[in-house]
C-alpha atoms as a PDB file:
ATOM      1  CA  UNK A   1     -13.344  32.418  60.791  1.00  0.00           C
ATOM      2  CA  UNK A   2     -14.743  31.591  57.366  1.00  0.00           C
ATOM      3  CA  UNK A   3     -11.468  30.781  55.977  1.00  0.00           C
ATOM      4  CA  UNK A   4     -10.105  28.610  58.810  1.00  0.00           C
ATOM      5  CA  UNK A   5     -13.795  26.600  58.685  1.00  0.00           C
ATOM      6  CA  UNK A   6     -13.439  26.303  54.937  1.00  0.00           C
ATOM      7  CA  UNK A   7     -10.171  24.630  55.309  1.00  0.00           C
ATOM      8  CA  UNK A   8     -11.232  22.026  57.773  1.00  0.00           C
ATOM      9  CA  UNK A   9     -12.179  18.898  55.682  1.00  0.00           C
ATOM     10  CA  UNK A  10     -15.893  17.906  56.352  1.00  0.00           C
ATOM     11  CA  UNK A  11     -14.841  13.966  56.840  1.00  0.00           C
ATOM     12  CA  UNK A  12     -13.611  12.851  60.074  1.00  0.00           C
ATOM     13  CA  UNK A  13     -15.013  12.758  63.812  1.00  0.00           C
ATOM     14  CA  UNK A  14     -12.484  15.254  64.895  1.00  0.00           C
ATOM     15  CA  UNK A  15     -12.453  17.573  61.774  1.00  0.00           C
ATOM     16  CA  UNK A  16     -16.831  17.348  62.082  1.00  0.00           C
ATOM     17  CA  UNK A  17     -16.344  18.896  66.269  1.00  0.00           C
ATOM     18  CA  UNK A  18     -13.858  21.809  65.191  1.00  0.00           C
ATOM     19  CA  UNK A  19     -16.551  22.825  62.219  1.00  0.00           C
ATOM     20  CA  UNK A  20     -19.317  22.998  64.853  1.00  0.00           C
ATOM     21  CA  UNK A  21     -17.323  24.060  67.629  1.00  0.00           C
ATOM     22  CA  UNK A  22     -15.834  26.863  65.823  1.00  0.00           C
ATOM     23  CA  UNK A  23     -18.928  27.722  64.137  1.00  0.00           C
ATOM     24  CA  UNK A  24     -21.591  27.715  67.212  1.00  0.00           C
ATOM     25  CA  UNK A  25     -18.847  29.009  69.266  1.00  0.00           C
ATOM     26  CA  UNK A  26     -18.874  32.022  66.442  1.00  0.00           C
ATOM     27  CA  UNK A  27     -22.551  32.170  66.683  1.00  0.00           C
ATOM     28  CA  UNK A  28     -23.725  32.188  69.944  1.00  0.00           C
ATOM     29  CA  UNK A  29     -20.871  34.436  71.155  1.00  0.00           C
ATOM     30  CA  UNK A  30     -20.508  31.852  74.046  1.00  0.00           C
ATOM     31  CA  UNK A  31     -17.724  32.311  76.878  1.00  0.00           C
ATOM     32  CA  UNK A  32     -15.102  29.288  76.139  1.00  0.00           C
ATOM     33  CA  UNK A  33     -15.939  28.149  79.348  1.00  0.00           C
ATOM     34  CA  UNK A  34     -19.836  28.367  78.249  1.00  0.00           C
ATOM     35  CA  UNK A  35     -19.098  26.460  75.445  1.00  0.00           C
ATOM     36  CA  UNK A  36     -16.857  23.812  77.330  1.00  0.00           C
ATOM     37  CA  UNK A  37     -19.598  23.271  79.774  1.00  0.00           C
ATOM     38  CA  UNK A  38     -22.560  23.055  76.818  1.00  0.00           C
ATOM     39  CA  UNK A  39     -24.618  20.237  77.232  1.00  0.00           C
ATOM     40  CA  UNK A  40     -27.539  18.593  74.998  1.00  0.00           C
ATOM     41  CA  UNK A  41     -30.093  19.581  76.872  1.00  0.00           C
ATOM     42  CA  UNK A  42     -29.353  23.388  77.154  1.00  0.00           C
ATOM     43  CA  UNK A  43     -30.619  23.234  73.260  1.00  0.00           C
ATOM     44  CA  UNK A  44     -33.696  23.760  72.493  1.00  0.00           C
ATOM     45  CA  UNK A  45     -34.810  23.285  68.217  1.00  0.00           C
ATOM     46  CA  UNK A  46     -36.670  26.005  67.263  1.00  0.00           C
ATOM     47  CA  UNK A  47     -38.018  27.069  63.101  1.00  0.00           C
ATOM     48  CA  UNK A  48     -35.817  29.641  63.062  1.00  0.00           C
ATOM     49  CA  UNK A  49     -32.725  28.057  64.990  1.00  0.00           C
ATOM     50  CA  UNK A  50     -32.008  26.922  68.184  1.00  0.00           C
ATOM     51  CA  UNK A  51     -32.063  28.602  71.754  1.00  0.00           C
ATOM     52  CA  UNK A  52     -29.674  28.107  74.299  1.00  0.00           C
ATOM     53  CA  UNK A  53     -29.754  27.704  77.798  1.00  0.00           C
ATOM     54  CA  UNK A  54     -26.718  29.466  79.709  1.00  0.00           C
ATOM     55  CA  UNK A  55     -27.131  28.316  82.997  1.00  0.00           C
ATOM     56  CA  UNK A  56     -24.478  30.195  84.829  1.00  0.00           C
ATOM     57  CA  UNK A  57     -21.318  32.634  83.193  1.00  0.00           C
ATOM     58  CA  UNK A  58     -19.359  35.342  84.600  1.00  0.00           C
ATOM     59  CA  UNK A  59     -22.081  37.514  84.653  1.00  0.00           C
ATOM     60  CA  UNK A  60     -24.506  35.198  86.083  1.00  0.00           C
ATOM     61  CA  UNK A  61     -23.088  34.050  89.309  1.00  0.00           C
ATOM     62  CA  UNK A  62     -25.993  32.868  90.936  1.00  0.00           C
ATOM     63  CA  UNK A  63     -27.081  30.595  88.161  1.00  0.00           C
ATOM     64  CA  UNK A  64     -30.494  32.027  87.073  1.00  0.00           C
ATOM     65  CA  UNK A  65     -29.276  31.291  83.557  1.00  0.00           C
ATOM     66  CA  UNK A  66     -29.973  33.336  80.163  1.00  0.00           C
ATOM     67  CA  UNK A  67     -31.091  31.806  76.903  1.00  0.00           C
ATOM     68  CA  UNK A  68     -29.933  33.305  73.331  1.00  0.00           C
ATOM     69  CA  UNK A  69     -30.732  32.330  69.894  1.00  0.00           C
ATOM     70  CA  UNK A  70     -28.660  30.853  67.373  1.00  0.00           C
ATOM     71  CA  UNK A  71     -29.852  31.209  64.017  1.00  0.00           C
ATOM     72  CA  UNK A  72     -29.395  28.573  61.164  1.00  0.00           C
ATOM     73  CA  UNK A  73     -27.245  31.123  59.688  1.00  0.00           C
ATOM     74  CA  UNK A  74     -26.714  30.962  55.603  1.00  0.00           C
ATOM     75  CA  UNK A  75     -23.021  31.700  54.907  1.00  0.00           C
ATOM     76  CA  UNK A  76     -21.312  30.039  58.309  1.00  0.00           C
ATOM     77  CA  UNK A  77     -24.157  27.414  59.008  1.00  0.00           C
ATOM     78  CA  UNK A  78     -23.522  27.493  62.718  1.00  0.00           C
ATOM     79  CA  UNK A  79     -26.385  24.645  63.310  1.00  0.00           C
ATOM     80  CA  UNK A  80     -25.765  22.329  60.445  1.00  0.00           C
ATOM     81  CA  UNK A  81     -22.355  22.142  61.641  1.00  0.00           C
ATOM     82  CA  UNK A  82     -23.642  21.257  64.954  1.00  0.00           C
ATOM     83  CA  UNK A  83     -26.258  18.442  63.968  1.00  0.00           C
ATOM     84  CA  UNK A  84     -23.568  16.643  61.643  1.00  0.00           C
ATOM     85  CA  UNK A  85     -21.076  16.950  64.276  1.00  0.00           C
ATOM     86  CA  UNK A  86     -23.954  15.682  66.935  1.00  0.00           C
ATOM     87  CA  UNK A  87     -24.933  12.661  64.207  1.00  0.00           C
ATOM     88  CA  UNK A  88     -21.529  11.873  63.840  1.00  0.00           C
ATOM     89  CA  UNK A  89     -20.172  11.780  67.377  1.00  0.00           C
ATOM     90  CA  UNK A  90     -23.487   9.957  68.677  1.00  0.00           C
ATOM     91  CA  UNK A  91     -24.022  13.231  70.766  1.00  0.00           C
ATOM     92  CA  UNK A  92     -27.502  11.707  72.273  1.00  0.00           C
ATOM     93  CA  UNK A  93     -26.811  13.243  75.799  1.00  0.00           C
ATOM     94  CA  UNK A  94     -24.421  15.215  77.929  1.00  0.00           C
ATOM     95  CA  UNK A  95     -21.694  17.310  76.687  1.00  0.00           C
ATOM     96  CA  UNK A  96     -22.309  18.822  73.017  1.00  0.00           C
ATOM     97  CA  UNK A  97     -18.253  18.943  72.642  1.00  0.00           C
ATOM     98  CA  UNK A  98     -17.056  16.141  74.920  1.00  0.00           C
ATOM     99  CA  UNK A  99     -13.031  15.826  75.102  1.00  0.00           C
ATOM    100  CA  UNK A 100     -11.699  13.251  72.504  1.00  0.00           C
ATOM    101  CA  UNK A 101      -9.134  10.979  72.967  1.00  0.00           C
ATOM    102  CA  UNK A 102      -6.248   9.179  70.799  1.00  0.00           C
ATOM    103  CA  UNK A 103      -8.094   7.559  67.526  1.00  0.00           C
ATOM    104  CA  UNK A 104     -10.240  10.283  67.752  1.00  0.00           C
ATOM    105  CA  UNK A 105     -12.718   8.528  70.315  1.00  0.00           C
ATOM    106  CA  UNK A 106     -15.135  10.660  71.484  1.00  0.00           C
ATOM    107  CA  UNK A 107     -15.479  10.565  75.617  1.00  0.00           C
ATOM    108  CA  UNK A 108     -18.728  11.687  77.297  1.00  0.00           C
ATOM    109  CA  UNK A 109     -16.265  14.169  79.597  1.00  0.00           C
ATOM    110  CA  UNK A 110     -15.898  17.642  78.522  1.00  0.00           C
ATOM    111  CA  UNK A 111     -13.810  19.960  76.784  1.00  0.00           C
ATOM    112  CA  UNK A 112     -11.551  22.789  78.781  1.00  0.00           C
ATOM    113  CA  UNK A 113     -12.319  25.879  78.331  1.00  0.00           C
ATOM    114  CA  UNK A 114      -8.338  25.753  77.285  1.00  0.00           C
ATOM    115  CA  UNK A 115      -8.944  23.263  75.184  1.00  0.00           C
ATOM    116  CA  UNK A 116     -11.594  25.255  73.238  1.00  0.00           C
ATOM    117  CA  UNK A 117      -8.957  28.025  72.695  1.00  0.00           C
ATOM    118  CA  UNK A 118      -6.172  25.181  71.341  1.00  0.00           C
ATOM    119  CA  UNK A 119      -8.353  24.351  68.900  1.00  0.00           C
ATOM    120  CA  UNK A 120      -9.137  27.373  67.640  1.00  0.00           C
ATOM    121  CA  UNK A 121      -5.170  28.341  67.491  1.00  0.00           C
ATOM    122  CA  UNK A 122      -4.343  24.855  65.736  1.00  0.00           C
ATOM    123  CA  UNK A 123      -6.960  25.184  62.753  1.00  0.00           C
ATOM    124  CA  UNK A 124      -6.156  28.833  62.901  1.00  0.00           C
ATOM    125  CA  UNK A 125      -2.144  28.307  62.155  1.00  0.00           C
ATOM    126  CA  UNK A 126      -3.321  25.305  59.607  1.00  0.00           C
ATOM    127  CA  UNK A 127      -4.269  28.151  57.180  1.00  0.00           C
ATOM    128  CA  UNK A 128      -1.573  30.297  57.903  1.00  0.00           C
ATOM    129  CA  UNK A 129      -2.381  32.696  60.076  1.00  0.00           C
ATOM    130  CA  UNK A 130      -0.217  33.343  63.403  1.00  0.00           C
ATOM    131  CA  UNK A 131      -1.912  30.821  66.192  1.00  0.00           C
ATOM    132  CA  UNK A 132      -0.887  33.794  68.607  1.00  0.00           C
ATOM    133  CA  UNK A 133      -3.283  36.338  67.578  1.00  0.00           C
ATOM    134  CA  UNK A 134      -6.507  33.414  68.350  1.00  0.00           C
ATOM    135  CA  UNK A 135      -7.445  32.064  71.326  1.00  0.00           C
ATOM    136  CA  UNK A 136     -11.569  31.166  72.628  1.00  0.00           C
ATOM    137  CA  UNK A 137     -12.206  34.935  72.820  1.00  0.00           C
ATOM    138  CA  UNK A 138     -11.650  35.314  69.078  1.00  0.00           C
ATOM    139  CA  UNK A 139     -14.906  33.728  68.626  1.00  0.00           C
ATOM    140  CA  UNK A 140     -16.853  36.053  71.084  1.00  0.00           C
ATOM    141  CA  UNK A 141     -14.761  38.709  69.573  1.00  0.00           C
ATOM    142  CA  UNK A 142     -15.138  37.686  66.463  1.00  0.00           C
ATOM    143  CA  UNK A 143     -18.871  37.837  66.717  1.00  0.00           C
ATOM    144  CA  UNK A 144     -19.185  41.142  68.111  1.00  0.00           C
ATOM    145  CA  UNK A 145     -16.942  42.776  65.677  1.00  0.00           C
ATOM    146  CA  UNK A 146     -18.634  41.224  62.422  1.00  0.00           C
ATOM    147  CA  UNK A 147     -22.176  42.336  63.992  1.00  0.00           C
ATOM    148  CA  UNK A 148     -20.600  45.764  64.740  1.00  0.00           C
ATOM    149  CA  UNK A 149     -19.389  46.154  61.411  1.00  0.00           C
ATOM    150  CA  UNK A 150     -22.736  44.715  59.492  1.00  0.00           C
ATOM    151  CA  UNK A 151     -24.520  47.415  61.640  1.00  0.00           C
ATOM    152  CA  UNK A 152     -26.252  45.720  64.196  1.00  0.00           C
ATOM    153  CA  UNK A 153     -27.668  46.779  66.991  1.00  0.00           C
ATOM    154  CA  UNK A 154     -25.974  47.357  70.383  1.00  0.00           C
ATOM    155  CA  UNK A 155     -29.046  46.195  71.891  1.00  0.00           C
ATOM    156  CA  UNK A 156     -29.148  43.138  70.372  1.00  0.00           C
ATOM    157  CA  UNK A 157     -25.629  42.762  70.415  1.00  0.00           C
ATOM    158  CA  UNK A 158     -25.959  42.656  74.135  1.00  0.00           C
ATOM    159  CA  UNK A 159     -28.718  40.257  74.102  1.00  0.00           C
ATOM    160  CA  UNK A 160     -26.406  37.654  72.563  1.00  0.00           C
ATOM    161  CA  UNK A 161     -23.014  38.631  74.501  1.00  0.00           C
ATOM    162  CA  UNK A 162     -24.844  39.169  77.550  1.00  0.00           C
ATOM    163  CA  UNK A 163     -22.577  42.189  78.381  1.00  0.00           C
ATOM    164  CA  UNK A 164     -23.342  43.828  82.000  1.00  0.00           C
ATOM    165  CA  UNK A 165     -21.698  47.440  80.749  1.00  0.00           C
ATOM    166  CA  UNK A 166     -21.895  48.214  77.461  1.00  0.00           C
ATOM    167  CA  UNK A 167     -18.964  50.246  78.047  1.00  0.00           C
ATOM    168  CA  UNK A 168     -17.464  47.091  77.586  1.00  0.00           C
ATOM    169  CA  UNK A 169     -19.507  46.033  74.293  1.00  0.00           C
ATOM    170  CA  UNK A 170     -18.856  49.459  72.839  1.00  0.00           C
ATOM    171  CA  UNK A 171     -15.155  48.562  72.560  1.00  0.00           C
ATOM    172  CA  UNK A 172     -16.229  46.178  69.926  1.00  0.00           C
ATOM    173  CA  UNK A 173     -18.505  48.458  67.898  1.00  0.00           C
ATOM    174  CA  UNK A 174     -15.581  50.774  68.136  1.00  0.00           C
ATOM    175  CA  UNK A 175     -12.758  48.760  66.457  1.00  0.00           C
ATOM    176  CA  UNK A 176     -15.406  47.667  64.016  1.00  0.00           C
ATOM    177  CA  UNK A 177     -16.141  50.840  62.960  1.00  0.00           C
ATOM    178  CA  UNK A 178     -12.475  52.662  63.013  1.00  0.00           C
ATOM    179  CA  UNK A 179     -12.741  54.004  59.734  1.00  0.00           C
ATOM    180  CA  UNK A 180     -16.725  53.812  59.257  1.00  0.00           C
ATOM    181  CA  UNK A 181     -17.519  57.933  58.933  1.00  0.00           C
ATOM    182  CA  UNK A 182     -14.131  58.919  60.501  1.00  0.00           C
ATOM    183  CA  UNK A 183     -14.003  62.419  61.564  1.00  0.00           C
ATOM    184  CA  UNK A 184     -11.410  63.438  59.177  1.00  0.00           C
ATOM    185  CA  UNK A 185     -13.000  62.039  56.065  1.00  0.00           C
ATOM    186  CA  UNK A 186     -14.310  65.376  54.344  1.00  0.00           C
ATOM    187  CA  UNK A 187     -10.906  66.856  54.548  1.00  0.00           C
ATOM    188  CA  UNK A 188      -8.298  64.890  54.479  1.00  0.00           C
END
């Protein structure tokens, strides 16, 4: 994700929403329909970061709503993304990653969660790699795997994925750490 965000210029309306969209969506490990349906005033500013307000997901079907953190972040900068793309698109209100249209005018309807996932495919075959291997659960994915593999833990893992089984999250942890103290290392 680092190299498709480095390659996206850091001028232009549309070029400032795929940094932050691809970076927060990275970050907060966010459903693409979570992310398509994020509005201003699920954020809260903290010192450390930001929370966020999930009000309903696929795991939260009667709406009682979860909040995670999203922190500044050092390498991948998830929230200065997000406040120059906010500054930028006059992002006062509503949606934080409205739809745009042609002339890259920024509407106050949302984003599809489809649209999310075309995004991510189009920056992703900009740099070369194969568009068909990326989609909006690369990002979740994405997430999970890098936290996984920097030895996180599954507790806190969950806490940001908000994963009912973690049958389910282990698959992550698992592909992340394939190699990581394979059973065959002291003999083959």
């Amino acid at each position: 994700m680092r190299t498709i965000l480095e390659a996206i210029p850091e001028t232009g309306i549309r070029n400032l929403r795929d940094r932050a969209l691809i970076a927060f969506g990275l970050a907060s490990a966010m459903r693409r329909s979570e992310l398509a349906a994020l509005r201003l005033e699920h954020l809260t500013r903290a010192e450390d970061g930001v929370r966020v307000l999930i009000p309903k997901s696929k795991t939260d079907q009667e709406g009682a709503g979860r909040t995670i953190a999203v922190p500044r972040g050092l390498r991948i900068r998830p929230l200065a993304l997000l406040e120059a793309w906010l500054v930028a698109g006059e992002i006062a209100e509503g949606f934080v990653f409205g739809r745009m249209r042609k002339g890259d005018r920024v509407t106050g309807a949302a984003m599809s969660g489809e649209a999310v996932a075309l995004v991510l495919k189009e920056r992703a075959a900009a740099v070369g790699l194969d568009a068909a291997e990326f989609g909006a659960h690369s990002l979740r994915a994405g997430f999970l795997t890098s936290a996984a593999a920097t030895g996180a833990s599954l507790f806190k893992m969950r806490d940001q994925s908000r994963h009912e089984s973690l049958d389910v999250l282990a698959g992550y942890v698992r592909d992340a750490d394939l190699f990581k103290d394979h059973a065959g290392a002291g003999f083959l």
